[in-house]
C-alpha atoms as a PDB file:
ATOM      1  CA  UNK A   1      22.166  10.036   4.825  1.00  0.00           C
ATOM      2  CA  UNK A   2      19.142  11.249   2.812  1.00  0.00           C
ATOM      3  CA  UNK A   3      15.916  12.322   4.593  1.00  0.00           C
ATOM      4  CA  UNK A   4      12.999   9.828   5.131  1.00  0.00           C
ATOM      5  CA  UNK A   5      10.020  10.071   2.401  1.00  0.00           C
ATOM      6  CA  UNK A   6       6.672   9.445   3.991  1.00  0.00           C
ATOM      7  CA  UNK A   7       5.091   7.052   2.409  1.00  0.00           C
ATOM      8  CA  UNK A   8       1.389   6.025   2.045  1.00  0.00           C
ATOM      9  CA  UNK A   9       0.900   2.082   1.034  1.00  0.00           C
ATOM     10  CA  UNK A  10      -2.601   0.872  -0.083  1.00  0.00           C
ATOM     11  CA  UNK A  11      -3.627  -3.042  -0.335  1.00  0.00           C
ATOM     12  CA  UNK A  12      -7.177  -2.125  -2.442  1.00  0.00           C
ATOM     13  CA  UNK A  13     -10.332  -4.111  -1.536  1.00  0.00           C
ATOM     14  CA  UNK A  14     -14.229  -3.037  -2.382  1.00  0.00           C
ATOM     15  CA  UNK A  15     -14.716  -4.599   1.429  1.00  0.00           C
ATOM     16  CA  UNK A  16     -11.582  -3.586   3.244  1.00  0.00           C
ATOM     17  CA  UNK A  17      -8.810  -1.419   1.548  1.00  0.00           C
ATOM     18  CA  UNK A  18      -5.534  -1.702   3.618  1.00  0.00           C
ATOM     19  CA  UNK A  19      -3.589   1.409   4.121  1.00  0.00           C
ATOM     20  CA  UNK A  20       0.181   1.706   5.920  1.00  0.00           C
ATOM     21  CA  UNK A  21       2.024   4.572   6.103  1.00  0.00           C
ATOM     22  CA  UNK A  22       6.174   4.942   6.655  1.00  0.00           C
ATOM     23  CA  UNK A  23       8.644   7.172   7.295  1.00  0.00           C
ATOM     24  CA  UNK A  24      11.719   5.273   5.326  1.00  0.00           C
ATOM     25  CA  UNK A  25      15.327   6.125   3.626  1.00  0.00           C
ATOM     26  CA  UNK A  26      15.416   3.191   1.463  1.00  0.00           C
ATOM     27  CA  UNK A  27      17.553   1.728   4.212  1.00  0.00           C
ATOM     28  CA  UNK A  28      15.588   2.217   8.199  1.00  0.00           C
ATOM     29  CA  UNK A  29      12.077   2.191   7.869  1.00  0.00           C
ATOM     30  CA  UNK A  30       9.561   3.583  10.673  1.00  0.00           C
ATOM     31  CA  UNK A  31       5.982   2.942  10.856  1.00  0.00           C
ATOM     32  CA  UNK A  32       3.770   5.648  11.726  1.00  0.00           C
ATOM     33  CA  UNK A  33       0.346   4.587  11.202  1.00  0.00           C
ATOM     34  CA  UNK A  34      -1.514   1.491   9.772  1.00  0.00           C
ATOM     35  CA  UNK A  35      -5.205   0.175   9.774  1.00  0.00           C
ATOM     36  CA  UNK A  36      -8.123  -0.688   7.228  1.00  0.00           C
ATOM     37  CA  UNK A  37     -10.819   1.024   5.661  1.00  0.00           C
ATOM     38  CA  UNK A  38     -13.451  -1.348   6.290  1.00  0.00           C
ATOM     39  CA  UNK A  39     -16.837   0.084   3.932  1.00  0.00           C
ATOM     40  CA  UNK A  40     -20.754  -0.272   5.212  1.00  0.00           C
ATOM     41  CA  UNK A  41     -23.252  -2.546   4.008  1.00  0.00           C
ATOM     42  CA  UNK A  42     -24.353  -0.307   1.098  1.00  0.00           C
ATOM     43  CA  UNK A  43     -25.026   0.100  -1.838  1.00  0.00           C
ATOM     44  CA  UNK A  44     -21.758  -0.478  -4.367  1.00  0.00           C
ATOM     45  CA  UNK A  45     -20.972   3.047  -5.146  1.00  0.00           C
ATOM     46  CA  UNK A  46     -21.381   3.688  -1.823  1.00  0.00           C
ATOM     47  CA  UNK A  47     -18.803   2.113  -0.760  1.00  0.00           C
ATOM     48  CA  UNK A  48     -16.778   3.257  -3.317  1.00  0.00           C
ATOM     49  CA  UNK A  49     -17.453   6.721  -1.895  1.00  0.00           C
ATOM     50  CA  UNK A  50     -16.152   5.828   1.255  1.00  0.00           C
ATOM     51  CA  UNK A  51     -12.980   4.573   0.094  1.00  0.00           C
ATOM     52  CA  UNK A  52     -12.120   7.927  -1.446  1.00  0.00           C
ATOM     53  CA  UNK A  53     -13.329   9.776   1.448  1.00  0.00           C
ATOM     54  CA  UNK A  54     -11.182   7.378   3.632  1.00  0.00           C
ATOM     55  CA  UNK A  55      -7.834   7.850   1.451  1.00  0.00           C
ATOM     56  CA  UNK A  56      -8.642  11.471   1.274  1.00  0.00           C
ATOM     57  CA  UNK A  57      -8.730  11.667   5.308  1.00  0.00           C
ATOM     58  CA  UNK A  58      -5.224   9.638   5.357  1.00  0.00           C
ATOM     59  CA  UNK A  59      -3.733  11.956   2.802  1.00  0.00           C
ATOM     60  CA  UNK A  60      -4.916  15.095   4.492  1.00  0.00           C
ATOM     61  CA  UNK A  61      -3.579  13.760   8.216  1.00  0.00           C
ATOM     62  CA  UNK A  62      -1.049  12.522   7.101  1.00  0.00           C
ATOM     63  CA  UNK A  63       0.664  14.485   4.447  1.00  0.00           C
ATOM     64  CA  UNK A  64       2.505  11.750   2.414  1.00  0.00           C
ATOM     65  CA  UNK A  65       4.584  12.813  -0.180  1.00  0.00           C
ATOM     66  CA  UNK A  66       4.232   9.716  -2.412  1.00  0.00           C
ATOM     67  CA  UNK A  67       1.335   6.893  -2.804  1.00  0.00           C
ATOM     68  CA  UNK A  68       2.473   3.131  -3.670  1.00  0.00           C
ATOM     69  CA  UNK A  69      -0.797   1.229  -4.676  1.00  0.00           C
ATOM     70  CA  UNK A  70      -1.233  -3.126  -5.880  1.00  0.00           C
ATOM     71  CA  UNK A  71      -1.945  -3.696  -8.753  1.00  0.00           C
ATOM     72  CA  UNK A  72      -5.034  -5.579  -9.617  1.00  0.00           C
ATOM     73  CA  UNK A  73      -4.667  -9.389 -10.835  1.00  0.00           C
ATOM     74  CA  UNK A  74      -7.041 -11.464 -12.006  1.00  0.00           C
ATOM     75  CA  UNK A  75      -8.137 -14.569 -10.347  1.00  0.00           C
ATOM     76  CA  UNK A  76     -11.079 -16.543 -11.079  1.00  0.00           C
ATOM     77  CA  UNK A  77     -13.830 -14.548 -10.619  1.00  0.00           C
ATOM     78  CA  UNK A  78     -13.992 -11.753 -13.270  1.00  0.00           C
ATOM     79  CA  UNK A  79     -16.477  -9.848 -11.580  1.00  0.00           C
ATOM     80  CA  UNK A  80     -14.297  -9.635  -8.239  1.00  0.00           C
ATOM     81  CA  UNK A  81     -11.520  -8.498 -10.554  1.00  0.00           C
ATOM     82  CA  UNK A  82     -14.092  -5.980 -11.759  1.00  0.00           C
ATOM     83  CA  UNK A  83     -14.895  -4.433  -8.287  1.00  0.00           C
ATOM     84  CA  UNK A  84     -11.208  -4.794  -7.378  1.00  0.00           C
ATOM     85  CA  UNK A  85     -10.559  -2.448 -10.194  1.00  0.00           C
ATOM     86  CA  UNK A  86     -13.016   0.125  -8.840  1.00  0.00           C
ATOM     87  CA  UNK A  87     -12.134  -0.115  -5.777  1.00  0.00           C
ATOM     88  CA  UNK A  88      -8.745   0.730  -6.956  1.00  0.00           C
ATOM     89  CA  UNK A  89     -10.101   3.657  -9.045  1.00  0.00           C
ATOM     90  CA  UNK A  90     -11.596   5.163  -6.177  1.00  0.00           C
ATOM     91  CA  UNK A  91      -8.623   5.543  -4.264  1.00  0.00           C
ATOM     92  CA  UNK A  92      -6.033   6.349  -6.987  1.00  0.00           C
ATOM     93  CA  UNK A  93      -8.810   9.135  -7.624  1.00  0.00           C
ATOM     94  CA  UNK A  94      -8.214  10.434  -3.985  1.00  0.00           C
ATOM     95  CA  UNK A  95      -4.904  10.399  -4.423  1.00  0.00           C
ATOM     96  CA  UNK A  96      -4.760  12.263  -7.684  1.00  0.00           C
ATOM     97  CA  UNK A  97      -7.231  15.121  -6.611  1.00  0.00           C
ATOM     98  CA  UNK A  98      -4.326  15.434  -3.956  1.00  0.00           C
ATOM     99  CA  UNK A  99      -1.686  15.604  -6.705  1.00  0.00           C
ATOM    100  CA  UNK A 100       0.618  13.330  -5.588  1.00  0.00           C
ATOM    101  CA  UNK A 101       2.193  10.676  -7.615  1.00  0.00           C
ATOM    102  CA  UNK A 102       0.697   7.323  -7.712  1.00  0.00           C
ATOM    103  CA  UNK A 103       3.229   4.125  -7.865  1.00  0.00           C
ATOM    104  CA  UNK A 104       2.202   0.841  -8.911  1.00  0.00           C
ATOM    105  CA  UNK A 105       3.393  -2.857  -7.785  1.00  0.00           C
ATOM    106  CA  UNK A 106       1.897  -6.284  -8.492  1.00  0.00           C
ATOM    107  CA  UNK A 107       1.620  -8.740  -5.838  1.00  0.00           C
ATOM    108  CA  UNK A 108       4.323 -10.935  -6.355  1.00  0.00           C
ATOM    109  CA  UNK A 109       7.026  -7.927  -6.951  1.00  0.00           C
ATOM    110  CA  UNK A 110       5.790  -6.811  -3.418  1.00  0.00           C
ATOM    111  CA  UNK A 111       6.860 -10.346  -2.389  1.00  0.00           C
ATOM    112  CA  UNK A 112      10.159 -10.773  -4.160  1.00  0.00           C
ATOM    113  CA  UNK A 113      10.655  -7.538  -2.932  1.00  0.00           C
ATOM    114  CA  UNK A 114      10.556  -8.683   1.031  1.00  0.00           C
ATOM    115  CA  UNK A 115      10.351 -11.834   1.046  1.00  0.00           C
ATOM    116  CA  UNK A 116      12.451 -13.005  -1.790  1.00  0.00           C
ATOM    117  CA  UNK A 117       9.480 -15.205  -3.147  1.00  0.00           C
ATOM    118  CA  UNK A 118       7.142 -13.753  -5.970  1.00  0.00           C
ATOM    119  CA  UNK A 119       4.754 -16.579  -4.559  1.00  0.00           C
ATOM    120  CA  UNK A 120       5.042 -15.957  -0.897  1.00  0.00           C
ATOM    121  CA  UNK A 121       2.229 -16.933   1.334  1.00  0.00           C
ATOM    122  CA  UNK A 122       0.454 -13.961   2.922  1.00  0.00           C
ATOM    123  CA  UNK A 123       1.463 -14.923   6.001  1.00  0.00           C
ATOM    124  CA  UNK A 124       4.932 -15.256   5.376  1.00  0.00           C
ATOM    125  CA  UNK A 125       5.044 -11.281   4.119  1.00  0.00           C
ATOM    126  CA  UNK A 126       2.887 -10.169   7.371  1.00  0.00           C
ATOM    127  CA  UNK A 127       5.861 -11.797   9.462  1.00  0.00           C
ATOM    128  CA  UNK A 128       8.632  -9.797   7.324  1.00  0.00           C
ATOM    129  CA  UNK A 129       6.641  -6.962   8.202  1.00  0.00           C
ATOM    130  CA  UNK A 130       6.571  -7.554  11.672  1.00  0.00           C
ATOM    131  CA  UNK A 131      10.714  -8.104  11.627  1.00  0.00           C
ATOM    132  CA  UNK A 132      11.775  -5.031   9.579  1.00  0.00           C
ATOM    133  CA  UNK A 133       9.364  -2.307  11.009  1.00  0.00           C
ATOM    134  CA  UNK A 134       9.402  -4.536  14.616  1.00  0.00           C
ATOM    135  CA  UNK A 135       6.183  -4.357  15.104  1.00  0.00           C
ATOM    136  CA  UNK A 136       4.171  -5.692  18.130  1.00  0.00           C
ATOM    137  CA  UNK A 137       0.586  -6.806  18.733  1.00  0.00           C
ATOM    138  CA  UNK A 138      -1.881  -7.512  16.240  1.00  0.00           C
ATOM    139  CA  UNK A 139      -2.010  -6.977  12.606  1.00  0.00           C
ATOM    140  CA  UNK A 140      -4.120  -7.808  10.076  1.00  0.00           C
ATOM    141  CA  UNK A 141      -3.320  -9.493   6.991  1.00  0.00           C
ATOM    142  CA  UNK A 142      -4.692  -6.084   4.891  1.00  0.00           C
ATOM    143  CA  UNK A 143      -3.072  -3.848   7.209  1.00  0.00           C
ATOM    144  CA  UNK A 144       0.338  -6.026   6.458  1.00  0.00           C
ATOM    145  CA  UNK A 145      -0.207  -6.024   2.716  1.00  0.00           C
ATOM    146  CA  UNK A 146      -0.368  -2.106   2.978  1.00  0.00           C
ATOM    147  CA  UNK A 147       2.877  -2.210   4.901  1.00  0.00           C
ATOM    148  CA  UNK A 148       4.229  -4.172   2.326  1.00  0.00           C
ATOM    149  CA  UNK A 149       3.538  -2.240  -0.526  1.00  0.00           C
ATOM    150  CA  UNK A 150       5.050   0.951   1.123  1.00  0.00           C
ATOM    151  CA  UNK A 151       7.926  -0.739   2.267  1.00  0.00           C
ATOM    152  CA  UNK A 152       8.502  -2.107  -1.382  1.00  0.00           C
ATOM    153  CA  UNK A 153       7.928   0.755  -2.950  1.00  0.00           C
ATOM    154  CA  UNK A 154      10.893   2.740  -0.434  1.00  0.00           C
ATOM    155  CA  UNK A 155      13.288   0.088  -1.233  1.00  0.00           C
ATOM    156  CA  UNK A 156      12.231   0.507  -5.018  1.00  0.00           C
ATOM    157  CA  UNK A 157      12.913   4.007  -4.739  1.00  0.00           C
ATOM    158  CA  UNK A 158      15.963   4.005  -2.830  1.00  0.00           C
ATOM    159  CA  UNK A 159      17.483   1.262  -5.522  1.00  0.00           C
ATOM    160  CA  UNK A 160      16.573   3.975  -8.164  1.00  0.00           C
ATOM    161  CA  UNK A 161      18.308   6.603  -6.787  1.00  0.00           C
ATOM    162  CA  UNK A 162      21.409   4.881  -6.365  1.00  0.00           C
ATOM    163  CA  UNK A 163      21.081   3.819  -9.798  1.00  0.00           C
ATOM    164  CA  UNK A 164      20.841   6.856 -11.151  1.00  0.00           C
ATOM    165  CA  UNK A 165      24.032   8.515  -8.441  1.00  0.00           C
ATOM    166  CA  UNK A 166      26.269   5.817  -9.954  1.00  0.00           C
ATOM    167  CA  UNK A 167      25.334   7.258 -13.832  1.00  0.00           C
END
């Protein structure tokens, strides 16, 4: 049995950035701590200053020892994409200055991954969530995307390493 990785998940937002941290083996998953970074009514670059400071606060409680963050798509609106991209930058800056390894997955690998549906309704991946790490109570759709990405990414990782054992 190989010892659980902590790992930090972030769902990127310039209002709300998601974040979900596990405890996971590739195989049994525990959740240790989940919630969103919701930023003030300032100014943009203020609130791109909070979302470091707020990944920088996880990564110093929390101590994970790898960072899965989404990828940014682009919709419609190529100025949301924009600010998604910042938003992005601002935490993946964090998470650098803490020099720890930044993984990337787009939305619809995060839903293959646990849902089995690249196309998955939001919904639909927040109740996965719920089953694997059996969690109670409310949770916000954010907060489950975070999840998701962590949980991905520790299944990703486990797959990897089993890949490479069989070599």
């Amino acid at each position: 049995m190989r010892t659980p990785t902590r790992v930090l998940g972030i769902d990127p937002g310039s209002r709300v950035t998601g974040f979900g941290i596990i405890e996971s083996d590739g195989v049994r998953s525990r959740h240790l701590h989940s919630g969103c970074i919701r930023t003030s009514a300032g100014e943009f670059p203020q609130r791109l200053g909070e979302i470091f400071s707020g990944i920088s606060e996880l990564l110093d409680e929390w101590r994970p020892a790898e960072v899965a963050v989404e990828q940014v798509f682009v919709a419609r609106n190529a100025a949301s994409a924009l600010k998604l991209g910042q938003a992005r930058g601002a935490a993946i800056s964090a998470i650098v200055m803490h020099q720890l390894p930044v993984f990337e997955y787009t939305p619809a690998a995060v839903k293959l991954g646990l849902v089995g549906n690249g196309r998955a309704e939001k919904e639909q991946v927040q109740h996965m969530i719920r089953v694997i790490l059996g969690l109670q109570g409310s949770l916000g759709l954010d907060q489950s995307d975070a999840l998701a990405i962590a949980l991905c990414h520790a299944h990703h990782q486990a797959t990897r390493r089993q890949i490479e054992a069989a070599r």
